[in-house]
PDB file of N, CA and C in Angstrom:
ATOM      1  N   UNK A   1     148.773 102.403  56.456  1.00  0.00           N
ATOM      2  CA  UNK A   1     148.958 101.439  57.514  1.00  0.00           C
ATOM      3  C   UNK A   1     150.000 100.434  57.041  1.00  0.00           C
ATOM      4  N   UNK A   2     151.069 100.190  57.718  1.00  0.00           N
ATOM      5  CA  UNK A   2     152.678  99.149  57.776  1.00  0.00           C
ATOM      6  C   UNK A   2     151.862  98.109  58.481  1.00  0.00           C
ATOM      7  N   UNK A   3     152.281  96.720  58.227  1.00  0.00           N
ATOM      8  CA  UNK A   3     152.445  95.882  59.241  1.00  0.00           C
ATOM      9  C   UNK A   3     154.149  95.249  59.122  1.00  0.00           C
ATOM     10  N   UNK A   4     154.170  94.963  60.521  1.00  0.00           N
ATOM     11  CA  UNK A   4     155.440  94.439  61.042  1.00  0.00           C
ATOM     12  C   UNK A   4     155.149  93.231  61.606  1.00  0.00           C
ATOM     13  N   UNK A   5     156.271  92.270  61.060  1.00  0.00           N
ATOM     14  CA  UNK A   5     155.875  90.535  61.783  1.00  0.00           C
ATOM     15  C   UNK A   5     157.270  90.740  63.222  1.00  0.00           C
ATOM     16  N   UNK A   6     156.779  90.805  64.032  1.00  0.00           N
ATOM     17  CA  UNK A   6     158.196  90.278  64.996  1.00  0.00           C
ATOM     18  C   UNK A   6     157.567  89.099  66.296  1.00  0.00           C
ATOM     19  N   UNK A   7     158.275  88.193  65.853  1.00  0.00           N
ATOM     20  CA  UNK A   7     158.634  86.908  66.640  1.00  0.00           C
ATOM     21  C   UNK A   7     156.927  85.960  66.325  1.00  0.00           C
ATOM     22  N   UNK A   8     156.709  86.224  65.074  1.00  0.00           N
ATOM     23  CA  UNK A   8     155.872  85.390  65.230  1.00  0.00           C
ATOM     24  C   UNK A   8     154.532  86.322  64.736  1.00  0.00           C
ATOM     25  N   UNK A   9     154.453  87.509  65.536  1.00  0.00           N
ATOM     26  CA  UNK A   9     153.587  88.124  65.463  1.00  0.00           C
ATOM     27  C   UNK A   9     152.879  89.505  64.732  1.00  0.00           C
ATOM     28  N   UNK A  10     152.043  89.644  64.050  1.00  0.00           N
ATOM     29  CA  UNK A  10     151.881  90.947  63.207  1.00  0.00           C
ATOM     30  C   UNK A  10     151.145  91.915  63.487  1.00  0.00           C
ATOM     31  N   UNK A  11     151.674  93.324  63.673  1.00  0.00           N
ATOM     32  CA  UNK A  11     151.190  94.338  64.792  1.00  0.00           C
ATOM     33  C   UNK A  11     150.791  95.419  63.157  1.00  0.00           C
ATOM     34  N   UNK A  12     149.746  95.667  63.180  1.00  0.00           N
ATOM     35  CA  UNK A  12     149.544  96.930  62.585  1.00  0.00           C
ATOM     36  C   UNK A  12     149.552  98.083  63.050  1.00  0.00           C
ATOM     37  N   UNK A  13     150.624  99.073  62.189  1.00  0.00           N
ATOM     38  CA  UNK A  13     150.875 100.221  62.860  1.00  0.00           C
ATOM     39  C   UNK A  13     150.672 101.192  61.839  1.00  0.00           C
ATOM     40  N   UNK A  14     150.971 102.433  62.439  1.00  0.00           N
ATOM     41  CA  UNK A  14     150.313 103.961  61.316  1.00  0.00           C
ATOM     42  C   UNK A  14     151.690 104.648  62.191  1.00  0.00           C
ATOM     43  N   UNK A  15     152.027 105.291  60.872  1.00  0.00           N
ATOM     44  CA  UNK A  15     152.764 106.522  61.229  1.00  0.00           C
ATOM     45  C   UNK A  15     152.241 107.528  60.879  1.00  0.00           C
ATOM     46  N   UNK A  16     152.308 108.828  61.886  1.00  0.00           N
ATOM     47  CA  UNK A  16     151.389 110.067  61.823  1.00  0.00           C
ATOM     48  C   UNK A  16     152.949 110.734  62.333  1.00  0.00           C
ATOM     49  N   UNK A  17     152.904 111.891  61.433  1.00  0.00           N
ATOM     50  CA  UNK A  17     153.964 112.970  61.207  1.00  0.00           C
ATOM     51  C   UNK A  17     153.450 114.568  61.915  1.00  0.00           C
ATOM     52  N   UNK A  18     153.681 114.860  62.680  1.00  0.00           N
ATOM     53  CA  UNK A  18     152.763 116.261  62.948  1.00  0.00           C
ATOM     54  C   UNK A  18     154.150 117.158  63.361  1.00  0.00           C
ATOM     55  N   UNK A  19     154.299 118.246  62.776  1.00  0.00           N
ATOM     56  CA  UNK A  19     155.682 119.218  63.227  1.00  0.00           C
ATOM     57  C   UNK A  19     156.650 118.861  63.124  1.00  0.00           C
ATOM     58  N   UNK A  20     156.965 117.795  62.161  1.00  0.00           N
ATOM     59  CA  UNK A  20     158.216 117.290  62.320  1.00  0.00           C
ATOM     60  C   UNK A  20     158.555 115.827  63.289  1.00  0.00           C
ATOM     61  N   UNK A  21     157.695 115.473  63.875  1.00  0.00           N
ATOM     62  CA  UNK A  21     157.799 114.466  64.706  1.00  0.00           C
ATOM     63  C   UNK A  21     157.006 113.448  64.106  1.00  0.00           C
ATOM     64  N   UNK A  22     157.573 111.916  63.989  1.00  0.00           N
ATOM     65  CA  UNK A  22     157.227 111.069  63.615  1.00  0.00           C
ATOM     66  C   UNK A  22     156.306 110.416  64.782  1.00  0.00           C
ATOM     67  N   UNK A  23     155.489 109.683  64.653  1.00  0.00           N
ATOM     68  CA  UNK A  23     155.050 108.742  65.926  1.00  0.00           C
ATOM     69  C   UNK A  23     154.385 107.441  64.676  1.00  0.00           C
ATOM     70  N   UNK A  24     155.101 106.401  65.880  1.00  0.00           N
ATOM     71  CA  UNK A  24     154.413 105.461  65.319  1.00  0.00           C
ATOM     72  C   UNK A  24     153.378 104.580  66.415  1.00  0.00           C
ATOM     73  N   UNK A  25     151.735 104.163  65.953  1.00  0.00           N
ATOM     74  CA  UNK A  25     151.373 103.306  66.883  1.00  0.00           C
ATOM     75  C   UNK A  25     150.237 101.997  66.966  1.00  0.00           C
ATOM     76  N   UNK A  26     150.482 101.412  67.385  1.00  0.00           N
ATOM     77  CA  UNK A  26     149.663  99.885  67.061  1.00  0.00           C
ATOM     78  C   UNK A  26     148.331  99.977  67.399  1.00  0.00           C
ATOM     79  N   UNK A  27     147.952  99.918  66.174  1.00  0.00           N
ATOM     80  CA  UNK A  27     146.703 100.291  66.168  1.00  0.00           C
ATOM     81  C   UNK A  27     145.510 100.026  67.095  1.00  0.00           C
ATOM     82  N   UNK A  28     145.537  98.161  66.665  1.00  0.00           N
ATOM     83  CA  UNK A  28     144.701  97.891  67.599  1.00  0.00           C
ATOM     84  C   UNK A  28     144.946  98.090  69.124  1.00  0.00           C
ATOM     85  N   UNK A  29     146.247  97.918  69.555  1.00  0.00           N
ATOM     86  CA  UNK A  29     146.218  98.411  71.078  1.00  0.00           C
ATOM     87  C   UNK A  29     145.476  99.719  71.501  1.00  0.00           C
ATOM     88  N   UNK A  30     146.140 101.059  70.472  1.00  0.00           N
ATOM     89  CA  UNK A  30     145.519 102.071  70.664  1.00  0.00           C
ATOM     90  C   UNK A  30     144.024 102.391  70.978  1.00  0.00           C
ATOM     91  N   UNK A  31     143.547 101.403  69.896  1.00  0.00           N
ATOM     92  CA  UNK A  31     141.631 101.388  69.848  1.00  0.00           C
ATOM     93  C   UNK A  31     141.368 100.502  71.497  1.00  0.00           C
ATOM     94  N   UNK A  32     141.799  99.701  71.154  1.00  0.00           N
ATOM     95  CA  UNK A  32     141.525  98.560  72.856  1.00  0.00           C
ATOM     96  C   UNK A  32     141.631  99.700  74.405  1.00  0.00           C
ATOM     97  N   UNK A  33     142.298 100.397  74.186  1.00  0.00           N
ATOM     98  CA  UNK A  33     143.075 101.452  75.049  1.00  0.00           C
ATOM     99  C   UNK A  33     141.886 102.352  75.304  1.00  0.00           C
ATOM    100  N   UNK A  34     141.464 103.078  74.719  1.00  0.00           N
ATOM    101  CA  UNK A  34     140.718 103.755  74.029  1.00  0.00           C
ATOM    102  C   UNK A  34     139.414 103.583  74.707  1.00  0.00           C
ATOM    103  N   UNK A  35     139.020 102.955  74.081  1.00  0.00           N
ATOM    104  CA  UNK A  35     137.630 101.942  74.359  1.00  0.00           C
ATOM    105  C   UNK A  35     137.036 101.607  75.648  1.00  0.00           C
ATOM    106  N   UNK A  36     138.691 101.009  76.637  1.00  0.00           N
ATOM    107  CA  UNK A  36     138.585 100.982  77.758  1.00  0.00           C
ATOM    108  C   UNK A  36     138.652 102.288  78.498  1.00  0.00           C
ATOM    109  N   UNK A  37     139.048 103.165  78.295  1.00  0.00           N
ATOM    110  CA  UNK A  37     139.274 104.672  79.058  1.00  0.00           C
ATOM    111  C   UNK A  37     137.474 105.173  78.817  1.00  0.00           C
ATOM    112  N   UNK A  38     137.137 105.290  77.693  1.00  0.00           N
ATOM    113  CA  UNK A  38     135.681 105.483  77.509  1.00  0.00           C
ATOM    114  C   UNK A  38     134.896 104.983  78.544  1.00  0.00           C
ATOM    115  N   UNK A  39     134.851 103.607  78.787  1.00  0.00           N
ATOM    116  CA  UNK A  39     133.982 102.814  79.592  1.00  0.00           C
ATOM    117  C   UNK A  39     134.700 103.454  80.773  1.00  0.00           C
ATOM    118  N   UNK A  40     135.444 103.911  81.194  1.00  0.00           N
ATOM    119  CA  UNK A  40     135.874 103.964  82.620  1.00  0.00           C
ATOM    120  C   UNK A  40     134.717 105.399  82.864  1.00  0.00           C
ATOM    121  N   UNK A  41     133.792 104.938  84.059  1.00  0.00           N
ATOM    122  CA  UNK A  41     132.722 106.453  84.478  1.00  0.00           C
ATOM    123  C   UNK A  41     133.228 107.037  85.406  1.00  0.00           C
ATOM    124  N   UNK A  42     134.660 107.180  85.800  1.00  0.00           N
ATOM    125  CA  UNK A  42     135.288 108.322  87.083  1.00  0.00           C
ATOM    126  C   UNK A  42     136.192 108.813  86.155  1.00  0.00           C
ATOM    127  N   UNK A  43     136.413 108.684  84.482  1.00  0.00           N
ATOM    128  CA  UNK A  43     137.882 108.665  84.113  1.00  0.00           C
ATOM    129  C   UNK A  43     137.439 110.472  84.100  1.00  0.00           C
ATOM    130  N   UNK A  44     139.305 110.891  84.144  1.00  0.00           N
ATOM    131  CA  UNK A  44     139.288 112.455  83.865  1.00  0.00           C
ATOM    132  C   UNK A  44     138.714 113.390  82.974  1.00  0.00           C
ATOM    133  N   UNK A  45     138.311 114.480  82.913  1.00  0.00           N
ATOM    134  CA  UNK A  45     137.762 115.153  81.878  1.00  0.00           C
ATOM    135  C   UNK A  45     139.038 115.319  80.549  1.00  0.00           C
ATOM    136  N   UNK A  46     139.659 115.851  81.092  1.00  0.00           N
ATOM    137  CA  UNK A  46     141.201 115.690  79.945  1.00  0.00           C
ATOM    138  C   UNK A  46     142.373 114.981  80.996  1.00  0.00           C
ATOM    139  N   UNK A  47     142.908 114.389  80.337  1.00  0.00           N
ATOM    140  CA  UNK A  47     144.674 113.650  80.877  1.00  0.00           C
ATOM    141  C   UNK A  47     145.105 112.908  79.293  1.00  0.00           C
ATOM    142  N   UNK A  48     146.682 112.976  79.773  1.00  0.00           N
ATOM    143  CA  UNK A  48     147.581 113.092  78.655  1.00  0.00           C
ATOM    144  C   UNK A  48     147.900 111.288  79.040  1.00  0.00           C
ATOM    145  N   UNK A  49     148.038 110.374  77.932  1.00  0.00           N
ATOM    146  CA  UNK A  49     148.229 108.871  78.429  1.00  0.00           C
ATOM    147  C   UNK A  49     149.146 108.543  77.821  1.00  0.00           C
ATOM    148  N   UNK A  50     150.514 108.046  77.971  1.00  0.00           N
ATOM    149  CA  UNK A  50     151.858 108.141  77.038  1.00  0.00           C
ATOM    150  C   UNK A  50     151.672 106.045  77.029  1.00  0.00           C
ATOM    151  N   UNK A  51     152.353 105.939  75.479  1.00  0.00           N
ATOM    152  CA  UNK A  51     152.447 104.594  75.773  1.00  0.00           C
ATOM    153  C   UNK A  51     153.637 104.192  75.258  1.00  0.00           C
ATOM    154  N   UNK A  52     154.355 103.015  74.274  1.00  0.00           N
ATOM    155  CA  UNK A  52     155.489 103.220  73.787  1.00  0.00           C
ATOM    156  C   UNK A  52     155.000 101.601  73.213  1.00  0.00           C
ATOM    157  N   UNK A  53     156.338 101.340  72.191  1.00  0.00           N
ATOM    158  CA  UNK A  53     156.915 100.123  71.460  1.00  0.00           C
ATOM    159  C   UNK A  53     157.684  99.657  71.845  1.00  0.00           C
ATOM    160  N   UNK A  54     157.796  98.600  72.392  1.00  0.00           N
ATOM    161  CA  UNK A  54     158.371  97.715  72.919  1.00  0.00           C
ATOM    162  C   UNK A  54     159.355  97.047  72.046  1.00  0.00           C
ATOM    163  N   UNK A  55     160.876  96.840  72.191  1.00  0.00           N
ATOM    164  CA  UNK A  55     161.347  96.289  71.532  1.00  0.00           C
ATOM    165  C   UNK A  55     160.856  94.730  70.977  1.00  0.00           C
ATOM    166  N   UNK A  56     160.054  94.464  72.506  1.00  0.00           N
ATOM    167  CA  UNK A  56     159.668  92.826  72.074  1.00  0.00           C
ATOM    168  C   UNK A  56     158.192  93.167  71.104  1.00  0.00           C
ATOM    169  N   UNK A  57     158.121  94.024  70.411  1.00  0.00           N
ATOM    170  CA  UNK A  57     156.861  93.947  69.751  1.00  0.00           C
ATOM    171  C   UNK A  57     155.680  94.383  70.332  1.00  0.00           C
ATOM    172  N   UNK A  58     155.713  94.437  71.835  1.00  0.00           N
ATOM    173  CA  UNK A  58     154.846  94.377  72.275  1.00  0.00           C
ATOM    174  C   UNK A  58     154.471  96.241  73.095  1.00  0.00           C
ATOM    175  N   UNK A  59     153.184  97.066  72.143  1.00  0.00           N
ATOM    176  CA  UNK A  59     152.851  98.403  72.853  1.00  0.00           C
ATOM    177  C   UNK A  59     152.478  97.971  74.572  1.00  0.00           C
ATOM    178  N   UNK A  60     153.238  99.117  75.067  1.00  0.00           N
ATOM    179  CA  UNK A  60     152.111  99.082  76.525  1.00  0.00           C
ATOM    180  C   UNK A  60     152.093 100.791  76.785  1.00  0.00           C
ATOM    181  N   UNK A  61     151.091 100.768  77.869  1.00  0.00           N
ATOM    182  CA  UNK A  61     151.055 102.104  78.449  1.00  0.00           C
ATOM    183  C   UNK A  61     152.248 101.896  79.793  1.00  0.00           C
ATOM    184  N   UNK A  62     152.478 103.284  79.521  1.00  0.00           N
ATOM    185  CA  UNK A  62     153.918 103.731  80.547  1.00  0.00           C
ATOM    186  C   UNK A  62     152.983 104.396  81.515  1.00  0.00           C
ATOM    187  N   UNK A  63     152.366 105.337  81.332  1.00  0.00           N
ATOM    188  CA  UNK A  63     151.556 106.383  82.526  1.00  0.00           C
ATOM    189  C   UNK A  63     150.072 107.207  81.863  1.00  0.00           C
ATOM    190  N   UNK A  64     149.543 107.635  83.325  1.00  0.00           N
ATOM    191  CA  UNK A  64     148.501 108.661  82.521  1.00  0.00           C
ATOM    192  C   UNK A  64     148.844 109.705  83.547  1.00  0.00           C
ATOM    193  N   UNK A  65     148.325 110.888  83.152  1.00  0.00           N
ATOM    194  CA  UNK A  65     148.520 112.263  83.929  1.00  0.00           C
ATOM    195  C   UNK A  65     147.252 112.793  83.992  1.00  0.00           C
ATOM    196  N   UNK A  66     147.388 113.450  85.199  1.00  0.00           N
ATOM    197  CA  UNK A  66     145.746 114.331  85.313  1.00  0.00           C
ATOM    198  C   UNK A  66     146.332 115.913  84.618  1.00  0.00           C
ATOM    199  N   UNK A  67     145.237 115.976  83.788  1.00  0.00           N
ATOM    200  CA  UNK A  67     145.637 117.548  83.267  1.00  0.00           C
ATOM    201  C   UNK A  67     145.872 118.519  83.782  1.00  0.00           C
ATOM    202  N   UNK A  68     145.096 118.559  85.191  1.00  0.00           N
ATOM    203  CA  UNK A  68     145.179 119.590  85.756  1.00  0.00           C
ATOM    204  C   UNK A  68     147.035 120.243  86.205  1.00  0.00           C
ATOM    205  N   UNK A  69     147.809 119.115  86.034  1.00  0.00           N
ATOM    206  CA  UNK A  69     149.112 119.407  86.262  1.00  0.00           C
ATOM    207  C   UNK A  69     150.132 119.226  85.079  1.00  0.00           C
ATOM    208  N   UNK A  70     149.940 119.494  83.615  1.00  0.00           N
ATOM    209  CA  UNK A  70     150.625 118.995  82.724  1.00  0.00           C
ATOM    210  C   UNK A  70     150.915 120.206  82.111  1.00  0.00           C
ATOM    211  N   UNK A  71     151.713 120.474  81.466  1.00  0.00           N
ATOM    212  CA  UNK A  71     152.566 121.707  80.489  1.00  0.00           C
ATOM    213  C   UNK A  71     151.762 121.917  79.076  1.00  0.00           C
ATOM    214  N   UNK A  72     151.573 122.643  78.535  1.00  0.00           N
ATOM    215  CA  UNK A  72     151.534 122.697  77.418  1.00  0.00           C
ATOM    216  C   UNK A  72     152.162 122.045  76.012  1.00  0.00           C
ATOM    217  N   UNK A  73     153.454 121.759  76.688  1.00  0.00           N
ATOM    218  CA  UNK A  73     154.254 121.133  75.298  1.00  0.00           C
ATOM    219  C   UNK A  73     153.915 121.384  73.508  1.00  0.00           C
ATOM    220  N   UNK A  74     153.402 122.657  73.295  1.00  0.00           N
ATOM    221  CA  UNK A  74     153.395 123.044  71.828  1.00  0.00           C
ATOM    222  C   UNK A  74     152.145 122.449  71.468  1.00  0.00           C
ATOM    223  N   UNK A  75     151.242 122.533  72.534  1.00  0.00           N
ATOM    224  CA  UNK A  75     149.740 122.537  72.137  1.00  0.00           C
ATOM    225  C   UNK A  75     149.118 123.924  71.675  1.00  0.00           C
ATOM    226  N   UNK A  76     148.578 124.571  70.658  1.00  0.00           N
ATOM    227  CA  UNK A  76     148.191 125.372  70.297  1.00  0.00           C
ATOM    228  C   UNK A  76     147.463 125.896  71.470  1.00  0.00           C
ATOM    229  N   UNK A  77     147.616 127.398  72.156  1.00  0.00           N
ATOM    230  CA  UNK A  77     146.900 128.084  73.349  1.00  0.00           C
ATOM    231  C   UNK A  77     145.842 127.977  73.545  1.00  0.00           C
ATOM    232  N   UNK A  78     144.950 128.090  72.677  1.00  0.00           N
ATOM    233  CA  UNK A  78     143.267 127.530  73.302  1.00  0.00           C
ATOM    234  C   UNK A  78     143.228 126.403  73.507  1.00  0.00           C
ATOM    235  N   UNK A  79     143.645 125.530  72.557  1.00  0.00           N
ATOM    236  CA  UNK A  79     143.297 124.024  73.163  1.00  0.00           C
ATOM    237  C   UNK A  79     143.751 123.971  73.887  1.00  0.00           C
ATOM    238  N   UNK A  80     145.132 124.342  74.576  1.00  0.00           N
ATOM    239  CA  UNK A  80     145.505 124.243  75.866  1.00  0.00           C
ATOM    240  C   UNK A  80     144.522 124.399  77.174  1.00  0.00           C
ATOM    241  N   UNK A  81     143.973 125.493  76.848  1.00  0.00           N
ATOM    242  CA  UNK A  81     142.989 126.326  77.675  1.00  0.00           C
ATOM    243  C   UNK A  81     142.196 125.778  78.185  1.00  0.00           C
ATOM    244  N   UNK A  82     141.687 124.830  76.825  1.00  0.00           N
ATOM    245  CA  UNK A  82     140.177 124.154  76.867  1.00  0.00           C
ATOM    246  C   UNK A  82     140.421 123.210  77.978  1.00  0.00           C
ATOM    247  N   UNK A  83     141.919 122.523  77.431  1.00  0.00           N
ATOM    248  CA  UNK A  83     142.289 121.048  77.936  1.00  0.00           C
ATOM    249  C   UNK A  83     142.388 121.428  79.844  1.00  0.00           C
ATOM    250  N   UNK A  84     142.853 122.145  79.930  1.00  0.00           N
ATOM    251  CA  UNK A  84     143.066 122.930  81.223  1.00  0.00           C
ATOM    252  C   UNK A  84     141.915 123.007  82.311  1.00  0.00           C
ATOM    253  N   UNK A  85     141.209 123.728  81.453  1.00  0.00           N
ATOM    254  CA  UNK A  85     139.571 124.039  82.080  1.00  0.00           C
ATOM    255  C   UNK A  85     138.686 122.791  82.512  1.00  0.00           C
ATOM    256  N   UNK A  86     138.880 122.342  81.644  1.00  0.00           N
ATOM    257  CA  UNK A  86     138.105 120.983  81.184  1.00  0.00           C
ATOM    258  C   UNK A  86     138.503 120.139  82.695  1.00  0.00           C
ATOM    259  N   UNK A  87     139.310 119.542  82.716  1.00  0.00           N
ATOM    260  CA  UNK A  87     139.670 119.238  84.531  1.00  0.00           C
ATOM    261  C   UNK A  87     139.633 119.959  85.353  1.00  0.00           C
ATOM    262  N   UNK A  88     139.754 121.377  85.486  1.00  0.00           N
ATOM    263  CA  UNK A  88     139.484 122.355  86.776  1.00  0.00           C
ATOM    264  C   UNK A  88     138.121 122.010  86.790  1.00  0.00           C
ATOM    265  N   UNK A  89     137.334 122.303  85.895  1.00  0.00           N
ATOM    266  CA  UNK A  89     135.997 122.491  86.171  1.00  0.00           C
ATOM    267  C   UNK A  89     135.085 121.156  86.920  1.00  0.00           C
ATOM    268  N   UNK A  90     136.339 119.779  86.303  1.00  0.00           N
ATOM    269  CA  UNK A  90     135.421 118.900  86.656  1.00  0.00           C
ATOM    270  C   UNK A  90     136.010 118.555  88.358  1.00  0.00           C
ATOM    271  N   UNK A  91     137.207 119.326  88.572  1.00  0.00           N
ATOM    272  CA  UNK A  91     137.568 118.868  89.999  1.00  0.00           C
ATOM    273  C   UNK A  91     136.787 119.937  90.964  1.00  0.00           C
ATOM    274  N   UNK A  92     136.449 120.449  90.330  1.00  0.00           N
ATOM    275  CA  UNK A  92     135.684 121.614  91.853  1.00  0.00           C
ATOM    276  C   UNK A  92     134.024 121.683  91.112  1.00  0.00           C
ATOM    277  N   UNK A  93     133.458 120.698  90.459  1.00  0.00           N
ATOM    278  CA  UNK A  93     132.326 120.633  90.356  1.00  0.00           C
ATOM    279  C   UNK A  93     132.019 121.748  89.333  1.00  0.00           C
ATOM    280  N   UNK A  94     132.171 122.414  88.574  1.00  0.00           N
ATOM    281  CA  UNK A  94     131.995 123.804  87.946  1.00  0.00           C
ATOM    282  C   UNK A  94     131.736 123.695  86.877  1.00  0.00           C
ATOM    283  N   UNK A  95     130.965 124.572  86.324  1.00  0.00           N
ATOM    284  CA  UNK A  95     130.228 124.317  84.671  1.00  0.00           C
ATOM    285  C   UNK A  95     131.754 124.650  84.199  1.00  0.00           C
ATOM    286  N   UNK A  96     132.266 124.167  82.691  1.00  0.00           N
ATOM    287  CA  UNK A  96     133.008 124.706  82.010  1.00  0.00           C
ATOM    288  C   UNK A  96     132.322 124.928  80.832  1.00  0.00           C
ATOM    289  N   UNK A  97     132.866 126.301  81.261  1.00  0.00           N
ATOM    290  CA  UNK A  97     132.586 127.867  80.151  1.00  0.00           C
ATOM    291  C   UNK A  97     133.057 127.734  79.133  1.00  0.00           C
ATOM    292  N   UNK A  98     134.693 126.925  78.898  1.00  0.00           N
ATOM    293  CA  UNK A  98     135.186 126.991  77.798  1.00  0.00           C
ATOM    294  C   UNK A  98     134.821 125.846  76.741  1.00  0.00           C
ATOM    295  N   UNK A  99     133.765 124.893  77.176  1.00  0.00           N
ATOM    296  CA  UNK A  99     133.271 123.706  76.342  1.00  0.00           C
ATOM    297  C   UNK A  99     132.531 124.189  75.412  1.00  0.00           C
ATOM    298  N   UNK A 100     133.298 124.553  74.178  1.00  0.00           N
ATOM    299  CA  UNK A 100     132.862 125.326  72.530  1.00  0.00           C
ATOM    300  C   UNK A 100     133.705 124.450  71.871  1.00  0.00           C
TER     301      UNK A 100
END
């Protein structure tokens, strides 16, 4: 874990490396984020939630997506599958089979 002071303020962040791709992200926003999506009782079974770094220091969320319409993007094929299922099943009411 880095911390960074900008304008005053000190954001703890983690860089996580996976395939070659760096990401960096503030922690506590992430957990706050998090936390709140949990408590939400209509939230989606799977969706993808993009956020970013703000030059002013400051993380926000940009968007969320319902899974049921999102690409794979170099998610390993079952988890894809799972991630897939996992919202079909919960939009037409349906046991999902693939919850292993």
């Amino acid at each position: 874990m880095t911390g960074l002071s900008m304008s005053g303020h000190t954001v703890r962040f983690r860089t996580l490396i996976t395939r070659g791709y760096r990401y960096h992200y503030d922690v506590e926003f992430l957990d706050a984020l998090m936390t709140g999506f949990r408590k939400w009782p209509d939230r989606p079974a799977a969706c993808s939630i993009d956020i970013c770094y703000c030059k002013d220091g400051q993380s926000r969320m940009v968007e969320a997506n319902d899974a049921y319409a999102l690409g794979c993007y170099g998610l390993p094929s079952l988890l894809y599958a799972k991630f897939i299922f996992a919202r079909w099943s919960q939009i037409f009411v349906r046991e999902n089979e693939y919850d292993f």
